[in-house]
Protein backbone atom coordinates (compact mmCIF):
# COMPACT_ATOMS: atom_id res chain seq x y z
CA UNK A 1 118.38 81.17 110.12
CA UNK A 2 116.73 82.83 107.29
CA UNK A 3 113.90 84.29 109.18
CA UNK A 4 112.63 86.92 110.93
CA UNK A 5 114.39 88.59 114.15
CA UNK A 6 111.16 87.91 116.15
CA UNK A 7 110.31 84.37 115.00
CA UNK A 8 113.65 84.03 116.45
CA UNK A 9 112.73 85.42 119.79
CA UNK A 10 109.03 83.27 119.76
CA UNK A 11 111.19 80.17 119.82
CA UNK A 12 113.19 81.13 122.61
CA UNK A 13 110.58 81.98 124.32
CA UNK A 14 109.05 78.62 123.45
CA UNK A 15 111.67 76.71 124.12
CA UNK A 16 112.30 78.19 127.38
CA UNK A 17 109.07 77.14 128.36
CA UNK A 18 108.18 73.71 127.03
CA UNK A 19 111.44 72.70 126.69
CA UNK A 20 112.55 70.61 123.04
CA UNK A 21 108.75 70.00 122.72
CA UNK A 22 108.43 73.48 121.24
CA UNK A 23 110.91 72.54 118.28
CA UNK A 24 108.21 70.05 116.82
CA UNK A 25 106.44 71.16 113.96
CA UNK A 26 102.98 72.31 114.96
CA UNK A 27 99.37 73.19 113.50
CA UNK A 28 99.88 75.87 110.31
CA UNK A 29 96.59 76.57 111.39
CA UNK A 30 95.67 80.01 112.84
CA UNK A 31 94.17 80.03 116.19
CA UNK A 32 91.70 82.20 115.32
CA UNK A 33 89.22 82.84 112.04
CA UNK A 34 87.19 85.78 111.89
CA UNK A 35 84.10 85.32 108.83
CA UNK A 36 84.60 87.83 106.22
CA UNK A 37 80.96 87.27 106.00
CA UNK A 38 79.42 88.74 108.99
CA UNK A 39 75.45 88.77 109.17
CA UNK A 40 75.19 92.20 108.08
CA UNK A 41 77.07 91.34 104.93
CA UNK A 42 75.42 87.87 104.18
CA UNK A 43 72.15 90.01 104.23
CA UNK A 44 74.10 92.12 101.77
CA UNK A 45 75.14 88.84 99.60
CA UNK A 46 71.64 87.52 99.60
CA UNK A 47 70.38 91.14 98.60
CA UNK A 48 73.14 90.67 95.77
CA UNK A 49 71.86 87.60 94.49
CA UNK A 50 68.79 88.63 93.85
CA UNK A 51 69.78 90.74 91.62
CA UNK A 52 70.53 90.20 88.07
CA UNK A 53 74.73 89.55 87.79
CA UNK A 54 73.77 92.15 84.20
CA UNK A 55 73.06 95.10 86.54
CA UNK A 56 76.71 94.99 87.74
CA UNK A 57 78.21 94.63 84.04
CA UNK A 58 78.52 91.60 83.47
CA UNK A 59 77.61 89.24 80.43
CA UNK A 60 76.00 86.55 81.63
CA UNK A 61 72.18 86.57 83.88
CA UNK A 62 73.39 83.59 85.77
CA UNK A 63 75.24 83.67 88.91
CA UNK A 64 78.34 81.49 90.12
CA UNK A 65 79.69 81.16 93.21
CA UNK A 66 82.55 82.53 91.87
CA UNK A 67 81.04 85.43 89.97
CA UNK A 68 79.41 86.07 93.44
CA UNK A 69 82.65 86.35 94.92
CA UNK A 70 83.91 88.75 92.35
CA UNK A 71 81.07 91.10 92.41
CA UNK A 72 80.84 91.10 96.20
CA UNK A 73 84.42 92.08 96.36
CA UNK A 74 83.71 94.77 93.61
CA UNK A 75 80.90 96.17 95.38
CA UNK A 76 82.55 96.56 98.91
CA UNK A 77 80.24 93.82 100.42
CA UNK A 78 83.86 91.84 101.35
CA UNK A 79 87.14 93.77 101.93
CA UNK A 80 89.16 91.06 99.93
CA UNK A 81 88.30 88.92 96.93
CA UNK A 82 86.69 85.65 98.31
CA UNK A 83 86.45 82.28 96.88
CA UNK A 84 83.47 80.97 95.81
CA UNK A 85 83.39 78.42 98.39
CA UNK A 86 83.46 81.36 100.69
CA UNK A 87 80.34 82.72 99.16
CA UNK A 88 78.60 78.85 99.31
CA UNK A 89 79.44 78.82 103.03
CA UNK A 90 78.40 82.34 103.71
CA UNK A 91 75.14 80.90 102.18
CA UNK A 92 74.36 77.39 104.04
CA UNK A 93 74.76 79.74 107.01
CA UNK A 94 71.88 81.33 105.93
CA UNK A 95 70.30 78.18 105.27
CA UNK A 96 70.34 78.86 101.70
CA UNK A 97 71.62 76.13 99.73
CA UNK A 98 73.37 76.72 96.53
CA UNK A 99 71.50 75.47 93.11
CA UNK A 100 71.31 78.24 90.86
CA UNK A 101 68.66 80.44 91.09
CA UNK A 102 65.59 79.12 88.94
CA UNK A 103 63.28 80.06 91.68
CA UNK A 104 64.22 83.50 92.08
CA UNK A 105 64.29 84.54 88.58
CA UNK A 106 61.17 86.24 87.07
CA UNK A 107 59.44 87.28 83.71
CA UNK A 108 57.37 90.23 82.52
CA UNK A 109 55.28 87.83 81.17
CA UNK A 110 51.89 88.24 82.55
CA UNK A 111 51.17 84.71 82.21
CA UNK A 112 55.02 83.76 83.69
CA UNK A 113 53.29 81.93 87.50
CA UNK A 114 50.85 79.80 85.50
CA UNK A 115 53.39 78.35 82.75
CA UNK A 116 56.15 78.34 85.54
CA UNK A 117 53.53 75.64 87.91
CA UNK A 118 52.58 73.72 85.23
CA UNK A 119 56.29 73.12 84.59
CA UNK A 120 57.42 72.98 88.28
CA UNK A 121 54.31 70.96 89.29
């Protein structure tokens, strides 16, 4: 058959019960989906984003959703490398949505909050 001994078995066992119903194709889908990103570690992605995406090495001070994904992976915040769409989910459940971060990025300037309202205002 070209597959495994078991799958084998699952279909006889199938079949047994339901009869030829259980040779139709069926969902791909798995019946259940556990988050990678539980609340404890979309705490730890939102801690992540604010910082800068510089303090873990890398070139740019911008994040993506997919440099996100790479750094939460590389810091141990996910136990597999996520997609960025991941990341943007693991956000909205936070009720964060995803524009990149001009709000949360800050200057040393002293006079940064007044320039920053006259342009935001």
């Amino acid at each position: 058959m070209g597959c495994d001994d078991q799958t084998v078995r699952n279909v006889i066992v199938a079949f047994n019960g339901r009869g030829v119903a259980a040779l139709a194709m069926g969902s791909r889908r798995p019946k259940t989906v556990q988050p990678i990103f539980t609340a404890e570690r979309q705490e730890q992605l939102k801690a992540l984003l604010h910082r800068s995406p510089r303090d873990f090495g890398k070139g740019t001070s911008v994040w993506t959703l997919e440099l996100a994904a790479e750094v939460s992976f590389a810091e141990g915040i996910t136990p597999r490398l996520v997609s960025g769409d991941s990341v943007r989910l693991a956000l909205k459940r936070l009720k964060i949505s995803w524009k990149r971060a001009k709000h949360w990025i800050t200057s040393p300037d002293p006079a940064y909050e007044r320039k920053k309202s006259r342009v935001t205002d």
